[in-house]
Protein backbone atom coordinates (compact mmCIF):
# COMPACT_ATOMS: atom_id res chain seq x y z
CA UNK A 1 -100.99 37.71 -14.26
CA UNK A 2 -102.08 35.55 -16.95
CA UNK A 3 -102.04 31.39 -16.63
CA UNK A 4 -99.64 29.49 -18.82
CA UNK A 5 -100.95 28.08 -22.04
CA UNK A 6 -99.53 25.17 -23.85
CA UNK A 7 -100.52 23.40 -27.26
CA UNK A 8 -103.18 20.75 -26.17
CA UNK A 9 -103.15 17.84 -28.97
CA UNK A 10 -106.95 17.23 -27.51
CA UNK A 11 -108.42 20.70 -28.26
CA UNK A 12 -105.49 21.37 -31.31
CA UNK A 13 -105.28 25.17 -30.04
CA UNK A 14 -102.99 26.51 -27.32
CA UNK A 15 -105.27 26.23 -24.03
CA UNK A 16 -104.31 27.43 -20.32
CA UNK A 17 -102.80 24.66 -18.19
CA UNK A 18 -102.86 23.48 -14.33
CA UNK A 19 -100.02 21.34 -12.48
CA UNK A 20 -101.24 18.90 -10.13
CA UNK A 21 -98.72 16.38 -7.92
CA UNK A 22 -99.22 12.76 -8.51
CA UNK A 23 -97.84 9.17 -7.19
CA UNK A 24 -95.36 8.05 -10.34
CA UNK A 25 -93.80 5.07 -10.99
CA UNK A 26 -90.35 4.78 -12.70
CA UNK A 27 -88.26 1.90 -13.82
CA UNK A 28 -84.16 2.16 -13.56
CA UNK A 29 -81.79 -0.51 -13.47
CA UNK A 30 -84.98 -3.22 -13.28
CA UNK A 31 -86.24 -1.85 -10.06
CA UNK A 32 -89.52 0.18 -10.03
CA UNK A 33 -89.80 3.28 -8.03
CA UNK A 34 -92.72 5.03 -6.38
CA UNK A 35 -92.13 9.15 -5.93
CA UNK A 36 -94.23 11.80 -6.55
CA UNK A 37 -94.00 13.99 -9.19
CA UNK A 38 -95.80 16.37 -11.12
CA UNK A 39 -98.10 16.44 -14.11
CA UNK A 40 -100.00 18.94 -16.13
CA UNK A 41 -103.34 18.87 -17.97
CA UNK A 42 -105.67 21.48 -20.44
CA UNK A 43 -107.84 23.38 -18.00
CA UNK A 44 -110.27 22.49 -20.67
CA UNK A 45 -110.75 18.98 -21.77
CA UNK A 46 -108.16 17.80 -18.87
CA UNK A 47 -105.60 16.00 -21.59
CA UNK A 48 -102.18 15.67 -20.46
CA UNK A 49 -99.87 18.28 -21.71
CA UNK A 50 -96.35 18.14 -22.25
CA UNK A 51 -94.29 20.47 -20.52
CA UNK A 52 -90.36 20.22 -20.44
CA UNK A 53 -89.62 21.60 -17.19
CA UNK A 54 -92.26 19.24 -15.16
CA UNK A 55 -90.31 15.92 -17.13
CA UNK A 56 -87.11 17.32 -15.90
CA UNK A 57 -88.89 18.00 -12.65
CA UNK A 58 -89.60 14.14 -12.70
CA UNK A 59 -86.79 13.15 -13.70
CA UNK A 60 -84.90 13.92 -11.08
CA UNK A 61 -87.18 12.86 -8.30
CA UNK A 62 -86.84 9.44 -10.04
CA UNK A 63 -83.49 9.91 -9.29
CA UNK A 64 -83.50 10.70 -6.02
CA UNK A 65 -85.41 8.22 -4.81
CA UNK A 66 -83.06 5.93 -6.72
CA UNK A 67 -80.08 7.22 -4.81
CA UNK A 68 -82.11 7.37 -1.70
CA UNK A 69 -82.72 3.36 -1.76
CA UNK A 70 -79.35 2.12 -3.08
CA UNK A 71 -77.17 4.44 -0.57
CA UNK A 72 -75.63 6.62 -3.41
């Protein structure tokens, strides 16, 4: 099986990737948020890389953790 590649802006050339979990901070409503999310950098010059899934991914832990605190 091959790893995924993704255009890295750093190295201009599609370059494998690796997803690592990290403490995030989001902002909704004026409150700020701790939850942990994911993130994913060029296995070569470590740059973060955009991937859609992993801001959906985030996205929605944000929101959890929103509805968590405020009983929703």
């Amino acid at each position: 099986m091959t790893a995924p590649i993704v255009f890295c802006e750093e190295c201009r050339e599609y370059k494998p990737y690796t997803v690592s979990e990290h403490e995030m901070f989001g902002v909704l409503r004026g409150r700020t948020y701790t939850y942990i999310g994911k993130e994913a950098h060029c296995s070569v010059c470590g740059a973060v890389v955009y991937i859609p899934e992993l801001s959906d991914y985030n996205l929605t832990a944000l929101y959890n953790v929103f509805r968590d605190k405020n009983g929703n």
